[in-house]
Each structure stands twice: as structure tokens, then as C-alpha cells.
N, C-alpha and C. Protein backbone atom coordinates (compact mmCIF):
# COMPACT_ATOMS: atom_id res chain seq x y z
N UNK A 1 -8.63 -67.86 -32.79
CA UNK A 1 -7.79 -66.70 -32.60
C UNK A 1 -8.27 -65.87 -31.41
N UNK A 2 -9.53 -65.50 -31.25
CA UNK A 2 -10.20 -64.96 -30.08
C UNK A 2 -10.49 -65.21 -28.42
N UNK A 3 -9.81 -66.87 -29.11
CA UNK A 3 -9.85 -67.33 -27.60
C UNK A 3 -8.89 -67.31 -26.46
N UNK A 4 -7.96 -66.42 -27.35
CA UNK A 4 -6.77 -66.31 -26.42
C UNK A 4 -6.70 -65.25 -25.77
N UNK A 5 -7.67 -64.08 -26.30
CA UNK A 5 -7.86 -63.07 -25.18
C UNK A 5 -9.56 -63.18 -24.02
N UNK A 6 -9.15 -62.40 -23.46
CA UNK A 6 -9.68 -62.76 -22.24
C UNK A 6 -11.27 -62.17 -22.30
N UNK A 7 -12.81 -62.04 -22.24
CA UNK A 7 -13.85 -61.50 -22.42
C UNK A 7 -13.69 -60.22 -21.62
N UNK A 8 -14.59 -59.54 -22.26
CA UNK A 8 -14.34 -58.08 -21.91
C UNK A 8 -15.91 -58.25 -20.55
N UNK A 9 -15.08 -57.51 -19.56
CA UNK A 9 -16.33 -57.56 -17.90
C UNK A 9 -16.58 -56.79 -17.85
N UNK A 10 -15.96 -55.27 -18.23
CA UNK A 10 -16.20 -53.63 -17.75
C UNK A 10 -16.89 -53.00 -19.12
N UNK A 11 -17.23 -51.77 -19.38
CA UNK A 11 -17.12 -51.45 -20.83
C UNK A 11 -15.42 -50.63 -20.39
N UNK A 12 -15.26 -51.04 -21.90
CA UNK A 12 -14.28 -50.71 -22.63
C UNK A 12 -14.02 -49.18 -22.81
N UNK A 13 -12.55 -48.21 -22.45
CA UNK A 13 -12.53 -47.08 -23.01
C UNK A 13 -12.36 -46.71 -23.87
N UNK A 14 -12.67 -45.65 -24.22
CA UNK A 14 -12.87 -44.88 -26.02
C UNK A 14 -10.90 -45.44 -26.50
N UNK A 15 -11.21 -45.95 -27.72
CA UNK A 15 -9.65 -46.31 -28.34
C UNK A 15 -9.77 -47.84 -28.26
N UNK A 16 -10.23 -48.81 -27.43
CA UNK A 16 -10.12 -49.50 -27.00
C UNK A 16 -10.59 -50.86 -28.56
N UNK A 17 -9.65 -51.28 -29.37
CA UNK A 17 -10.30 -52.52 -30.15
C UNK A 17 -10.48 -53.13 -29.64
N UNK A 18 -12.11 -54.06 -30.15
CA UNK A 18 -12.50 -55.12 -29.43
C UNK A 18 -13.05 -55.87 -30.72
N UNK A 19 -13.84 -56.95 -30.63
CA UNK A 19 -14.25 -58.02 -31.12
C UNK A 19 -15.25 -58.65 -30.51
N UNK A 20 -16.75 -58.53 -31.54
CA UNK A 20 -17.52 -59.40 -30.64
C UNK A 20 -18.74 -59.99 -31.73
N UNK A 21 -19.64 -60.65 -31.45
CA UNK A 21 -20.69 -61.22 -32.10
C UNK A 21 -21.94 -60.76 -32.25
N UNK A 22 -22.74 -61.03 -33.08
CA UNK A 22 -24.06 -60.52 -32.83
C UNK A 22 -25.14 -61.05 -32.99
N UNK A 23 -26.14 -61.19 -32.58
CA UNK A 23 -27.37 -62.14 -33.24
C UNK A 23 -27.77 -61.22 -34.18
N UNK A 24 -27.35 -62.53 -35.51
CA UNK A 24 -28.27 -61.17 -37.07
C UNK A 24 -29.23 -62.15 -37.45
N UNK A 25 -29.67 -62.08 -38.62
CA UNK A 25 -31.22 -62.71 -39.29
C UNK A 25 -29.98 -63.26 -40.79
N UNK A 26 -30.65 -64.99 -40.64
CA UNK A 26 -30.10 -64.86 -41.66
C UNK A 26 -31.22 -64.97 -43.01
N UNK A 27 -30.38 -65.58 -44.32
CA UNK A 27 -31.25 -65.36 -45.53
C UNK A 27 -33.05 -65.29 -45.28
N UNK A 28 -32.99 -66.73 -44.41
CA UNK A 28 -34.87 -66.86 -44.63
C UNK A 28 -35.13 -66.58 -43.59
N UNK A 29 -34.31 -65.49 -42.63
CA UNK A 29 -34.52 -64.63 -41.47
C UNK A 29 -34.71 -65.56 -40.56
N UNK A 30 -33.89 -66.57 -40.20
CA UNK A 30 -34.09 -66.89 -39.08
C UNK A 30 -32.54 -66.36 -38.44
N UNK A 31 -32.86 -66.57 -37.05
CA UNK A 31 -31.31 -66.22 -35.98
C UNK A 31 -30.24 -67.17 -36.22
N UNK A 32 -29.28 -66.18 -36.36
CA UNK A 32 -27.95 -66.87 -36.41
C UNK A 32 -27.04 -65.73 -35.25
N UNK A 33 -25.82 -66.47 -35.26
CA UNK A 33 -24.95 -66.39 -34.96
C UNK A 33 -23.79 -66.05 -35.64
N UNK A 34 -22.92 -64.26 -35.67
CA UNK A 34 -22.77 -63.72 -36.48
C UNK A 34 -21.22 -64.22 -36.27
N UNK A 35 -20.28 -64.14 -37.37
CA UNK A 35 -18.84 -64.30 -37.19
C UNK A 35 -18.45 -62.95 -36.99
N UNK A 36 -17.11 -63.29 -35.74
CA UNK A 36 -16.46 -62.19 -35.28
C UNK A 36 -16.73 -60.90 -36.33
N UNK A 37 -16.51 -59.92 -35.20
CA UNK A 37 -16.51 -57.99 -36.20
C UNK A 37 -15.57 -57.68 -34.92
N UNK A 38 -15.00 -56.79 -35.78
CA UNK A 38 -14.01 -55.98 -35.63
C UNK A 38 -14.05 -54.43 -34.98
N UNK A 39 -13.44 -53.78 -34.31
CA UNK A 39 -14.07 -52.41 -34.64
C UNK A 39 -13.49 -51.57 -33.44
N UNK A 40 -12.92 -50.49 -33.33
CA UNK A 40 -12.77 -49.76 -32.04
C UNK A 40 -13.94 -48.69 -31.61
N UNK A 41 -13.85 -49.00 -30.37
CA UNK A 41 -14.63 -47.89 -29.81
C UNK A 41 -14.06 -46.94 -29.94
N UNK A 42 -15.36 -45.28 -30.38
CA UNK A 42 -14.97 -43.98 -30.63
C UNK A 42 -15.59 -42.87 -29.47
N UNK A 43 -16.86 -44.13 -28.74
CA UNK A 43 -17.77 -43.09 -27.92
C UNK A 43 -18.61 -43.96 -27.01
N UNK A 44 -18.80 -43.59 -25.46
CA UNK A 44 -19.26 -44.04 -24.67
C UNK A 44 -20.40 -43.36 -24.24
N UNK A 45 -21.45 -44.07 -24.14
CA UNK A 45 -22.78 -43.19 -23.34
C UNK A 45 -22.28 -44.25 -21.96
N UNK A 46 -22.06 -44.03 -20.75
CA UNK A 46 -22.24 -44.43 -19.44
C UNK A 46 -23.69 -44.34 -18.93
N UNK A 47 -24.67 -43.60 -19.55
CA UNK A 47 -25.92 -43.64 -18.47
C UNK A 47 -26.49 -44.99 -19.39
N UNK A 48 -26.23 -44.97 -20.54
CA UNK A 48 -26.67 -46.50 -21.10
C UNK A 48 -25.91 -47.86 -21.74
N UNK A 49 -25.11 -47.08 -21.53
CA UNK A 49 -23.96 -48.67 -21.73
C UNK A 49 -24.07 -48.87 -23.56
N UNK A 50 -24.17 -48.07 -24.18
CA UNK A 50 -24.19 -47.75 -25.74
C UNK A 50 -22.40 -47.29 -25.72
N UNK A 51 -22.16 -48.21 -27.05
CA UNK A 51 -20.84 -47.79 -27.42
C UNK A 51 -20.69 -47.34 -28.84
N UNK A 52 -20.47 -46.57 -29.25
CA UNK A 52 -20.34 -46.55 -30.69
C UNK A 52 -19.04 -46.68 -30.80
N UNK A 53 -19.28 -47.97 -32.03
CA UNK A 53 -17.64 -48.30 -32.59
C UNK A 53 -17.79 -48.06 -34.03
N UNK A 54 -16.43 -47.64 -34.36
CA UNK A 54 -15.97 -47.72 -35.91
C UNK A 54 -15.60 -49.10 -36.44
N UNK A 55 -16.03 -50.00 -37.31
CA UNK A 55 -16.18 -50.99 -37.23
C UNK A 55 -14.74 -51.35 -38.81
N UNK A 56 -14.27 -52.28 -38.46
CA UNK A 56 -13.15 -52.46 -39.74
C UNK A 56 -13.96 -52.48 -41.11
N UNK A 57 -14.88 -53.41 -40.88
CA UNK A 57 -15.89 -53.62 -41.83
C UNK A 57 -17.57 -53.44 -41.74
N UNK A 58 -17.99 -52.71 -43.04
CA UNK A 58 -19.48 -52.41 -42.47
C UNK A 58 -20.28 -54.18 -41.88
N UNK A 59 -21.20 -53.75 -41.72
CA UNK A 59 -22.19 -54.93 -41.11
C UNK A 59 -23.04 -54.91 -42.22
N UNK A 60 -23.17 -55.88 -42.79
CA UNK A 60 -24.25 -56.15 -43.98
C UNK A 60 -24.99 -57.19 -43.68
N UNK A 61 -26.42 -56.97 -43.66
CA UNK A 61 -27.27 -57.54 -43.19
C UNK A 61 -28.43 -58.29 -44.32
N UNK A 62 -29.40 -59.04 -43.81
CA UNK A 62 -30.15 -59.33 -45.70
C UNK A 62 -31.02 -58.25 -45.62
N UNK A 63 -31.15 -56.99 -44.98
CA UNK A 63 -31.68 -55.82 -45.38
C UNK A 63 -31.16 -55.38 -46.48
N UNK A 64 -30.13 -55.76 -46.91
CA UNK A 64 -29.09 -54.62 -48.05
C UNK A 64 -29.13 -55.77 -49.31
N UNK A 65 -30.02 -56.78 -49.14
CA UNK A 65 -29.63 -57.56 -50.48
C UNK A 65 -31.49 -58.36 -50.74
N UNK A 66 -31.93 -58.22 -51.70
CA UNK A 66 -33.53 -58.47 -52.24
C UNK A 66 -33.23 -60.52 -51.54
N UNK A 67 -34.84 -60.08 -51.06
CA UNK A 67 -34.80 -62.06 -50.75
C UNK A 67 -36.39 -62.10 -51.04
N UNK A 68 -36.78 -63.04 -50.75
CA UNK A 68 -38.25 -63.42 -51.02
C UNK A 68 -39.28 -62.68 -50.00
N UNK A 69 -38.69 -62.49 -48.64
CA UNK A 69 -38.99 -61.67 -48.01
C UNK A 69 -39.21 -59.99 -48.04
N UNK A 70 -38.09 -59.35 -48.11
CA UNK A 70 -37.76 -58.06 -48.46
C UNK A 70 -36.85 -57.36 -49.73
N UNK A 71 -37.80 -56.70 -50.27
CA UNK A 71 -36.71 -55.84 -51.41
C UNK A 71 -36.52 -54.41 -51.10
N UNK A 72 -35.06 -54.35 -50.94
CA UNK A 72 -34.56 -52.60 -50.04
C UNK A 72 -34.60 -51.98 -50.94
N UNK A 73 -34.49 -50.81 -50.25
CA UNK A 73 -34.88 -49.32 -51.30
C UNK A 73 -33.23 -49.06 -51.60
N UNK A 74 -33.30 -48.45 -52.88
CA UNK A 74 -32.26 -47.83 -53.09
C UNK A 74 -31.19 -46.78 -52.24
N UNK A 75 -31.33 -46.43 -51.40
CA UNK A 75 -30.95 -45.32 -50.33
C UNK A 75 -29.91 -45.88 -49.38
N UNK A 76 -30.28 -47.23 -49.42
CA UNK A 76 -29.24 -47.91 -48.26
C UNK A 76 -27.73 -47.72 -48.96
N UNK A 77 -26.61 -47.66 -47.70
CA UNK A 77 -25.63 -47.60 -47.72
C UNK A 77 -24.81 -48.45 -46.60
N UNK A 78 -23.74 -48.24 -47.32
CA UNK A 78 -23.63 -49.15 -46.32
C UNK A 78 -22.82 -48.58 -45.25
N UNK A 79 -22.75 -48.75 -44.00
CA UNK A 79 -22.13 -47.68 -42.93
C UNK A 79 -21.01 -48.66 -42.30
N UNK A 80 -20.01 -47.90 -41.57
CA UNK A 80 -18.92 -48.60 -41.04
C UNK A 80 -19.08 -47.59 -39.69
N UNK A 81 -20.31 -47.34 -38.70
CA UNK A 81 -20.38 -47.10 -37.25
C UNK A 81 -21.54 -47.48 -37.16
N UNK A 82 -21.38 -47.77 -36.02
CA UNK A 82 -22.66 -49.25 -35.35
C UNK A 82 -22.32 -48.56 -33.91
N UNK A 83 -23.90 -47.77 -32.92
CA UNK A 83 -23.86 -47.69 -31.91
C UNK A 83 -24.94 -49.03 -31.38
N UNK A 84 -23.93 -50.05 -30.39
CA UNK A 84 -24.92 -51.10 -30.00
C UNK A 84 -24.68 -51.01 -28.29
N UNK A 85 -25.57 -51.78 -27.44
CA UNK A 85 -25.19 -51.23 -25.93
C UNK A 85 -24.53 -52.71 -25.96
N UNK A 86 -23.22 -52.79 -25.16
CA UNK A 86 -22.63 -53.60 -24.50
C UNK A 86 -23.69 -54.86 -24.22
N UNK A 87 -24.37 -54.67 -23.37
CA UNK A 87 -25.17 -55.76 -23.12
C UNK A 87 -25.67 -56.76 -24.35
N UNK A 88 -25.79 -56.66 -25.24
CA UNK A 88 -25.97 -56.88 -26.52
C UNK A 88 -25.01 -57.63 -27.45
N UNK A 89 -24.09 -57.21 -26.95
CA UNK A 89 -23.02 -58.27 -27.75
C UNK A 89 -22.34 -59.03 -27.58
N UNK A 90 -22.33 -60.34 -27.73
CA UNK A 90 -22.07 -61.61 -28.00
C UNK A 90 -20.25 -62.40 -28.23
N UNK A 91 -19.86 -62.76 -27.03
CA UNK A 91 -18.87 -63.23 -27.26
C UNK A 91 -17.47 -61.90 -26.92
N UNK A 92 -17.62 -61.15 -26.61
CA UNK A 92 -16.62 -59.96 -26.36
C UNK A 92 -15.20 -59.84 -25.96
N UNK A 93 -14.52 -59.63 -26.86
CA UNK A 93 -13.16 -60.05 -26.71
C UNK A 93 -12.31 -58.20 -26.91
């Protein structure tokens, strides 16, 4: 579905939905390769290329779920804004 639009070259202006990837950790924390997220941009830093987007869906990570590795504290929530810098994300549509 993503491949029919074109990768994003500039950053993107505030309003602007986009779609992109991320390197997350998976179960036994090794790197993966995240499936598409969703999300419009709400806010641009220009001196660092940080975008904060409102994301359709939060990002849940194995921080938010007990593994053999890590057991999270009660406090976590789960959030639906993610400031990440452009440079950083993976696949940008």
C-alpha cells in the first residue's frame, strides 16, 4: 500500500500525515524492523529536525509488557505522541 506514494526528501509541514518505520527491540531484544505507523505531524523543531507526531496508534514496545529481561513498573502508559527526528525514521512515506 505504501509503495505507491513517493518517500518523503524535505521534512514535512505541521498537518502533514505520513507513515514510516522504526528500528524497535523485539521480544529477546534483538532489532527488528517495525511495521508501518501512522501519525500526523503536530510540531516542527527546524534547528533539529525533531517532529512530533500524533500517532493513530500508540507505539508499544516490550518495555510495556514483563519478558525475561525486563519487568515495567506500573506507571507506564501508554502514549499516542512520539517526538522522533526525521533522520531516524525508516521507510517515510
Amino acid at each position: 500500500m505504501y509503495d505507491l506514494y513517493p518517500p518523503i526528501t524535505q521534512c514535512p509541514s505541521i498537518q502533514t500525515r505520513i507513515a514510516f518505520k522504526l528500528l524497535e527491540l523485539s521480544e529477546d531484544f534483538c532489532p527488528k524492523m517495525s511495521e508501518f505507523k501512522e501519525g500526523t505531524v503536530i510540531d516542527i523543531n527546524q534547528t533539529t529536525g525533531d517532529l512530533t507526531i500524533q500517532l493513530d496508534k500508540p507505539i508499544l514496545t516490550v518495555f510495556h509488557q514483563p519478558s525475561k529481561f525486563y519487568a515495567p513498573s506500573d506507571d507506564l502508559s501508554e502514549q499516542d505522541l512520539t517526538t522522533v527526528n526525521l533522520t531516524y525514521l525508516l521507510h517515510t512515506v
